[in-house]
Protein backbone atom coordinates (compact mmCIF):
# COMPACT_ATOMS: atom_id res chain seq x y z
CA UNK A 1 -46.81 -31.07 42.96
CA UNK A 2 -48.43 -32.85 39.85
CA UNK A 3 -48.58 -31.22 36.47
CA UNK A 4 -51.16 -31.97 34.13
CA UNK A 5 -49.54 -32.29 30.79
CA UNK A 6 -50.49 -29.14 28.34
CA UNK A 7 -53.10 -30.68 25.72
CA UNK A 8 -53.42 -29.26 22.09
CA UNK A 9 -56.19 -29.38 19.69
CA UNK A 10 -56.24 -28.79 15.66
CA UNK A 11 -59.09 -26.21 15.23
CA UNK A 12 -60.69 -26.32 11.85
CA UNK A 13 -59.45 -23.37 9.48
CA UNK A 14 -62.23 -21.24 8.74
CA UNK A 15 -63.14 -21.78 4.41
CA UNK A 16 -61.85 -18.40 2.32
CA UNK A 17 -59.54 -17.38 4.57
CA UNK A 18 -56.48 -17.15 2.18
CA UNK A 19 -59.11 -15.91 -0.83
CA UNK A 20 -58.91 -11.83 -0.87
CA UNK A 21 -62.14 -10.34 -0.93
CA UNK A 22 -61.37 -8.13 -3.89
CA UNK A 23 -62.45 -9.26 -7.55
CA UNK A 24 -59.37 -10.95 -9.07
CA UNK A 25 -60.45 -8.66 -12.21
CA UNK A 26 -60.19 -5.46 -10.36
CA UNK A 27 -56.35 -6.63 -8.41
CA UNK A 28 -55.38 -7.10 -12.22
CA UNK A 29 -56.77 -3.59 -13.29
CA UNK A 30 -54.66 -2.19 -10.54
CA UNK A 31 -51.36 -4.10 -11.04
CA UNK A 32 -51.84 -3.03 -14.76
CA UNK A 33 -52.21 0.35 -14.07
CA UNK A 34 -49.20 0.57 -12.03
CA UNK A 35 -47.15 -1.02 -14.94
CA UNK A 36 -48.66 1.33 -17.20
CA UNK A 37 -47.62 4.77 -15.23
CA UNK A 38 -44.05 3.30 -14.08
CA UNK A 39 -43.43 2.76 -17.58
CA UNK A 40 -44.74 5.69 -19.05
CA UNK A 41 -42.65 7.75 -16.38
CA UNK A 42 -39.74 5.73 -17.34
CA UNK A 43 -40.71 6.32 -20.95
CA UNK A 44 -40.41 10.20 -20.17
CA UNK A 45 -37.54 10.38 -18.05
CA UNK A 46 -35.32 8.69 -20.94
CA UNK A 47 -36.73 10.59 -23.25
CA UNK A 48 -36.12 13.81 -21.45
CA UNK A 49 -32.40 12.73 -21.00
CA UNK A 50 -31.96 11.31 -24.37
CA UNK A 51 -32.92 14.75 -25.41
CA UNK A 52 -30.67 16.61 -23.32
CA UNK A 53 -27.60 14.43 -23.91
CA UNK A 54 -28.44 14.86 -27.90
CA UNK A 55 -28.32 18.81 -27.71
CA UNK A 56 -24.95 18.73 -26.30
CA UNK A 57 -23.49 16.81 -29.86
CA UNK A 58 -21.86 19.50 -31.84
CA UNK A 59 -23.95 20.59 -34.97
CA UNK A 60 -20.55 19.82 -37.13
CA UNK A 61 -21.18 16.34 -36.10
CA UNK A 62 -24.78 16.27 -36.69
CA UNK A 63 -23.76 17.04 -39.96
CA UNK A 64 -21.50 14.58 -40.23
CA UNK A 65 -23.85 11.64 -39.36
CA UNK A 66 -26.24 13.63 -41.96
CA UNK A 67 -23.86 13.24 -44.62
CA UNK A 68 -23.41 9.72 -43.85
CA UNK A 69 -27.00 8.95 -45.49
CA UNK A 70 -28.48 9.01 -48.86
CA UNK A 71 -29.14 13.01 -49.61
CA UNK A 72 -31.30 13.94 -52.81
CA UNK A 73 -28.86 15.36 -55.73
CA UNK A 74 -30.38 18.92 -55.77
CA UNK A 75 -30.63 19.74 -59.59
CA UNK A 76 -29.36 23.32 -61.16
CA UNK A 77 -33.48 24.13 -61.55
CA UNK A 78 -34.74 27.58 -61.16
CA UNK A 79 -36.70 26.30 -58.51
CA UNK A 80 -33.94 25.19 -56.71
CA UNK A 81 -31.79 28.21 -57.05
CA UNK A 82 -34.63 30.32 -56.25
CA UNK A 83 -35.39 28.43 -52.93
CA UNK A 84 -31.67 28.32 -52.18
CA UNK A 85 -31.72 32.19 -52.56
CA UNK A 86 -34.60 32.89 -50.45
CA UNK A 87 -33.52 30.45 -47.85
CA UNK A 88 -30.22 32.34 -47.59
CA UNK A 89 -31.45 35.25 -46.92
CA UNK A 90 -33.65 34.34 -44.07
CA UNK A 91 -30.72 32.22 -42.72
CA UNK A 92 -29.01 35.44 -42.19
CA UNK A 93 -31.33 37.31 -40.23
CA UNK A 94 -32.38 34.30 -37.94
CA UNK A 95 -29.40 34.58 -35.78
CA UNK A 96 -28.13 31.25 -36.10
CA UNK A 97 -25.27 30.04 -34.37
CA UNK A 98 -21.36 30.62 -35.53
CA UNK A 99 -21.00 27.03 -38.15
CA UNK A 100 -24.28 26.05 -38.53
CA UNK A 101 -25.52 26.12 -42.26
CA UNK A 102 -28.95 25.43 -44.23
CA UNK A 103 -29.31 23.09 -47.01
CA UNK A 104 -32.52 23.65 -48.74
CA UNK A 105 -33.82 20.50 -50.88
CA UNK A 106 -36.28 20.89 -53.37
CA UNK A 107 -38.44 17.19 -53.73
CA UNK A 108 -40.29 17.40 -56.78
CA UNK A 109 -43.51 15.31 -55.21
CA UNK A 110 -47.02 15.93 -54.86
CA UNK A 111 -46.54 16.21 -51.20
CA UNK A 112 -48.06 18.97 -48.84
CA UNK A 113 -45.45 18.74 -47.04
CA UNK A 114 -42.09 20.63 -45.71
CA UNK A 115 -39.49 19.64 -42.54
CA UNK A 116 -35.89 20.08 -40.92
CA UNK A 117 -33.76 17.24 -40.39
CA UNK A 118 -30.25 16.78 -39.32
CA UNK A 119 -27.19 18.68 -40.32
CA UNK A 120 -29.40 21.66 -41.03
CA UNK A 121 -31.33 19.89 -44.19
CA UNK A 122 -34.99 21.37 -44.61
CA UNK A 123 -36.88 19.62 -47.63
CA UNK A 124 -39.97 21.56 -49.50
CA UNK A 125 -42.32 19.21 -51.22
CA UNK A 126 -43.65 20.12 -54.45
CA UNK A 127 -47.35 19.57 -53.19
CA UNK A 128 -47.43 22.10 -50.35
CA UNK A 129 -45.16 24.71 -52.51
CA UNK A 130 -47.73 24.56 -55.42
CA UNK A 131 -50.31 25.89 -52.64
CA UNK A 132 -48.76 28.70 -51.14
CA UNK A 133 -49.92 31.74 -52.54
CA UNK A 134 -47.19 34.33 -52.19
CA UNK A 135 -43.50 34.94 -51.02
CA UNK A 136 -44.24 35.41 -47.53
CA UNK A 137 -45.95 32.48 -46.87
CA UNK A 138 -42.79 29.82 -48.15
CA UNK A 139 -40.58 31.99 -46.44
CA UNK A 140 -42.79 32.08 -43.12
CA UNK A 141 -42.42 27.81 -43.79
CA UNK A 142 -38.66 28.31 -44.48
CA UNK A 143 -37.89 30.53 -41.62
CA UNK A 144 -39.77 28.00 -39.51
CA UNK A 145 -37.94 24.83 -40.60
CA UNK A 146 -34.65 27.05 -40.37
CA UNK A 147 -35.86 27.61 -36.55
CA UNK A 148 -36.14 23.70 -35.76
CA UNK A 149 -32.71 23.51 -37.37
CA UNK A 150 -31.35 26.50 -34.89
CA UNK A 151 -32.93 25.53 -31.53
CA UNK A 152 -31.32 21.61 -32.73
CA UNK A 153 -34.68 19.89 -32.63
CA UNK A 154 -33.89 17.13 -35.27
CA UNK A 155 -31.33 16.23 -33.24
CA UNK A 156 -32.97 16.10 -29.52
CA UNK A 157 -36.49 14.28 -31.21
CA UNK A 158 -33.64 11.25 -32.40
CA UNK A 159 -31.77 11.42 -28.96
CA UNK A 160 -35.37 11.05 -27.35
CA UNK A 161 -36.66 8.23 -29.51
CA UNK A 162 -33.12 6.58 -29.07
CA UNK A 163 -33.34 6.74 -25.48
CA UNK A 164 -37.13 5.30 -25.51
CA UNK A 165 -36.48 2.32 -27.09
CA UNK A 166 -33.10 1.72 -25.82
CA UNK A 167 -34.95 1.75 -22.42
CA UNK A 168 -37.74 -0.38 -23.29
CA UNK A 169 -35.14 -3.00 -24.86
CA UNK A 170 -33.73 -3.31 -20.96
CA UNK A 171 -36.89 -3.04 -19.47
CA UNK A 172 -38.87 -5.41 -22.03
CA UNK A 173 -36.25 -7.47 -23.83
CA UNK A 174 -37.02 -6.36 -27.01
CA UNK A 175 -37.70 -2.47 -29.10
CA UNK A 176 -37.45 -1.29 -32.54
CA UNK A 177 -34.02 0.11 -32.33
CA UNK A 178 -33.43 0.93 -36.03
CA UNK A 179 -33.92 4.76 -35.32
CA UNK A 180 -31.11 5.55 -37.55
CA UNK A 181 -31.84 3.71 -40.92
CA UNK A 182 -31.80 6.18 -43.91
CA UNK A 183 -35.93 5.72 -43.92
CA UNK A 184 -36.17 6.65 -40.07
CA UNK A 185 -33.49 9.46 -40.25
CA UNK A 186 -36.22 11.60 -42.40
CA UNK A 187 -39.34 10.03 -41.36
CA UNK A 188 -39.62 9.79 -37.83
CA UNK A 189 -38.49 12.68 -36.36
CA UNK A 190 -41.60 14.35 -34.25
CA UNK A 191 -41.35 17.88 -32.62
CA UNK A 192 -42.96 18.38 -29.27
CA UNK A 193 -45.46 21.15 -29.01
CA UNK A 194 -43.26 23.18 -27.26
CA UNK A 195 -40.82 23.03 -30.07
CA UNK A 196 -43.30 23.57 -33.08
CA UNK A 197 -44.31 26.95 -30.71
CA UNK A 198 -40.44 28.14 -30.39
CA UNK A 199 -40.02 27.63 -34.08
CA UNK A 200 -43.64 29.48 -35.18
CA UNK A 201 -41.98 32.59 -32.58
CA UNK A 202 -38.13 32.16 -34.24
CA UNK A 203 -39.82 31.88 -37.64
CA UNK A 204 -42.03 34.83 -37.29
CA UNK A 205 -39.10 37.23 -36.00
CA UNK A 206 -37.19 36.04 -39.44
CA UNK A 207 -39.64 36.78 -41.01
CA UNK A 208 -40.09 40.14 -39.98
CA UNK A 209 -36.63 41.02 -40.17
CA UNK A 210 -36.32 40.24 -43.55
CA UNK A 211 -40.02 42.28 -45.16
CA UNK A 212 -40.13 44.53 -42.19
CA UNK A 213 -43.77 43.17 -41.98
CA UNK A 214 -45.42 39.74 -41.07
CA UNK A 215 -48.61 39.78 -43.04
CA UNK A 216 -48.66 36.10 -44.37
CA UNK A 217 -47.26 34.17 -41.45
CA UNK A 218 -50.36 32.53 -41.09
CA UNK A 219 -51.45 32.19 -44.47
CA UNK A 220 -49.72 28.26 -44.01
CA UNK A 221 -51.75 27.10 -41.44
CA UNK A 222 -55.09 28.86 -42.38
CA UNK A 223 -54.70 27.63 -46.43
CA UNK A 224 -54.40 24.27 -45.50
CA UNK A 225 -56.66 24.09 -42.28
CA UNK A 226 -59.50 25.42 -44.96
CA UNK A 227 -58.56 22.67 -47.39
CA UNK A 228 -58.73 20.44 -44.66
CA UNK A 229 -61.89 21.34 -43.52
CA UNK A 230 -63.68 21.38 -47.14
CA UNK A 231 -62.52 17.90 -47.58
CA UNK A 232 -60.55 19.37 -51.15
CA UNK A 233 -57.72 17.24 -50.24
CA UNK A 234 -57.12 14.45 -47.64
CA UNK A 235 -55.37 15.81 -44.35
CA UNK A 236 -52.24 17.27 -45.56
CA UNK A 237 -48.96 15.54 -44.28
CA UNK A 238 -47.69 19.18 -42.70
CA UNK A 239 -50.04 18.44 -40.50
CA UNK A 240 -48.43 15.24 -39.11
CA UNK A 241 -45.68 16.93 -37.76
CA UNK A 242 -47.00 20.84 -37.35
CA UNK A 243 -49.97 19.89 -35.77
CA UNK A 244 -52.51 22.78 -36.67
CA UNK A 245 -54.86 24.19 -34.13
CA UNK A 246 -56.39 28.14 -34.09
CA UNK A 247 -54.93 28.57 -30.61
CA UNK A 248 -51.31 28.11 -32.64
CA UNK A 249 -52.49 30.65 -34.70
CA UNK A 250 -53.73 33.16 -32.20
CA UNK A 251 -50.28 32.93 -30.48
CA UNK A 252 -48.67 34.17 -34.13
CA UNK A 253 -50.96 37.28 -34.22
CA UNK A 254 -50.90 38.00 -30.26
CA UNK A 255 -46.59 37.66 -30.81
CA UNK A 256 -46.95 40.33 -33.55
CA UNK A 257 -49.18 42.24 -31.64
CA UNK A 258 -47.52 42.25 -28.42
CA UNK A 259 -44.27 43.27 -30.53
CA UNK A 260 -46.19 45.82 -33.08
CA UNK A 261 -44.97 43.82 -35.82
CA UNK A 262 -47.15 45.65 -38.95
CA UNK A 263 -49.81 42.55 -40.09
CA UNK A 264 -51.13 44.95 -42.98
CA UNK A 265 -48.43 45.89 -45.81
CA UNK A 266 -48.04 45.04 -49.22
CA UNK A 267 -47.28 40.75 -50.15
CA UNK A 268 -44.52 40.48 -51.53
CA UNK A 269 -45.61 38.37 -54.86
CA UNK A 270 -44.11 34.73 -55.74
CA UNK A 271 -41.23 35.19 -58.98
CA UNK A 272 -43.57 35.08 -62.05
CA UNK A 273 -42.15 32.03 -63.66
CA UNK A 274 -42.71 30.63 -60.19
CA UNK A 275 -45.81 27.69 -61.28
CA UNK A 276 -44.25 27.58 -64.49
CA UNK A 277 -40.85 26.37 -62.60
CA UNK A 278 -42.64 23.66 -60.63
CA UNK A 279 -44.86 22.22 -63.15
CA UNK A 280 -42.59 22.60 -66.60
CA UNK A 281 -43.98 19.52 -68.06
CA UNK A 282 -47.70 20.86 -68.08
CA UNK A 283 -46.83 24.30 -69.38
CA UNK A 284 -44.72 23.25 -72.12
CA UNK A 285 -47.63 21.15 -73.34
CA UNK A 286 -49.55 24.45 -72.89
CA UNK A 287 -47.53 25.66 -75.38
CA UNK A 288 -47.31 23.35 -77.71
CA UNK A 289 -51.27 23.50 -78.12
């Protein structure tokens, strides 16, 4: 039987078969996206861990790698011994931890500013101090920088921003990694929400403990959140790293409420000499005229 033999054609390819139909614009927006979320996941997930595996360093090592860096020399000043006094007493009614010690530095600047660093440091800026109208207030600040210090929140924000750009390095090939210069050791540590919440709670227990009243806890937030707002002075630099907002201070007054903390006894006055210790220079002029 005879087989024809099999024949075989090249059909033309149809044009734009190999060209998607989606906008090459719009395949880029998605790809991009995608980057963006697997990195900020991976951004978080270090972050997260970095904190973790920062809490579980011993706070006599924190203090250790504190000491390693440039510390101001805190001078004998009334100011200084005054804060030193005040901060010692609030130390001892915020339940800290068995070894863990405050160091109170007084920064004669025209700062509004205060905030905990390693090894249990807490600086008070001259600026933010000159505002404060009474005792309660700076100790409400105190007792919350003391409560960053106990919870170890200097320690987890580095051990997060390590992490971050250690991650970023691998994944990118290149990150800021100088996280532990002397400039970055006091500069960029950032408290979570969360944190700055825990420490406004921890701080207003102190505080309670030690006037057996918290009238003035908020006194802080709303002093400077009305300066603020009247434009009297430029944003205050508290506010770059205690974030103000008037649900933060609803949950100070619904805390004492919930725990019938007394909001309405007597202020406990700043020490007389107190404006006269942080501006010497201008009263002794005063009297000299």
């Amino acid at each position: 039987m005879k087989h024809n033999p099999p024949t075989f054609s090249n059909p033309e390819i149809p044009e734009g078969i190999n060209v998607s139909k989606a906008h090459p614009m719009a395949t880029f927006i998605k790809l991009f996206s995608v980057l963006v979320i697997i990195l900020g996941l991976s951004a978080w997930l270090l972050g997260r861990s970095g904190e973790y595996l920062a809490a579980l360093i011993p706070f006599q090592k924190e203090a250790r790698l504190a000491s390693s860096y440039d510390l101001p020399n805190d001078s004998e000043t009334e100011i200084q011994r005054y804060l030193e006094s005040l901060s010692k007493k609030i130390s001892d009614k915020s339940n800290l931890p068995n070894g863990m010690t405050i160091h109170i530095h007084y920064i004669d600047e025209d700062i509004e500013n205060a905030f905990a660093t390693l090894g249990g440091h807490i600086f008070l800026y001259k600026g933010l101090l000159d505002k404060l109208p009474n005792e309660n207030s700076l100790s409400m600040t105190i007792a919350h920088e003391i409560a960053h210090v106990k919870h170890r929140d200097p320690i987890r924000s580095l051990g997060q921003g390590v992490a971050i750009s250690t991650g970023l390095a691998i994944l990118l090939g290149s990150a800021n990694l100088n996280l532990l210069g002397s400039a970055g050791l006091y500069t960029q540590l950032k408290f979570s929400r969360e944190m700055e919440t825990l420490a406004d709670q921890d701080g207003l227990k102190a505080l309670f403990q030690v006037y057996g009243h918290v009238k003035g806890a908020t006194t802080l937030f709303k002093l400077l959140g009305d300066l603020a707002e009247g434009d009297k002075i430029k944003t205050p630099t508290f506010f770059e790293t205690h974030p103000l907002s008037q649900d933060r201070i609803n949950t100070i007054q619904n805390l004492a409420n919930k725990n019938r903390w007394a909001q309405d006894k007597a202020i406990t006055p700043l020490p007389q000499d107190f404006k006269h210790w942080l501006n010497p220079t201008e009263y002794q002029k005063n009297e000299q005229e």
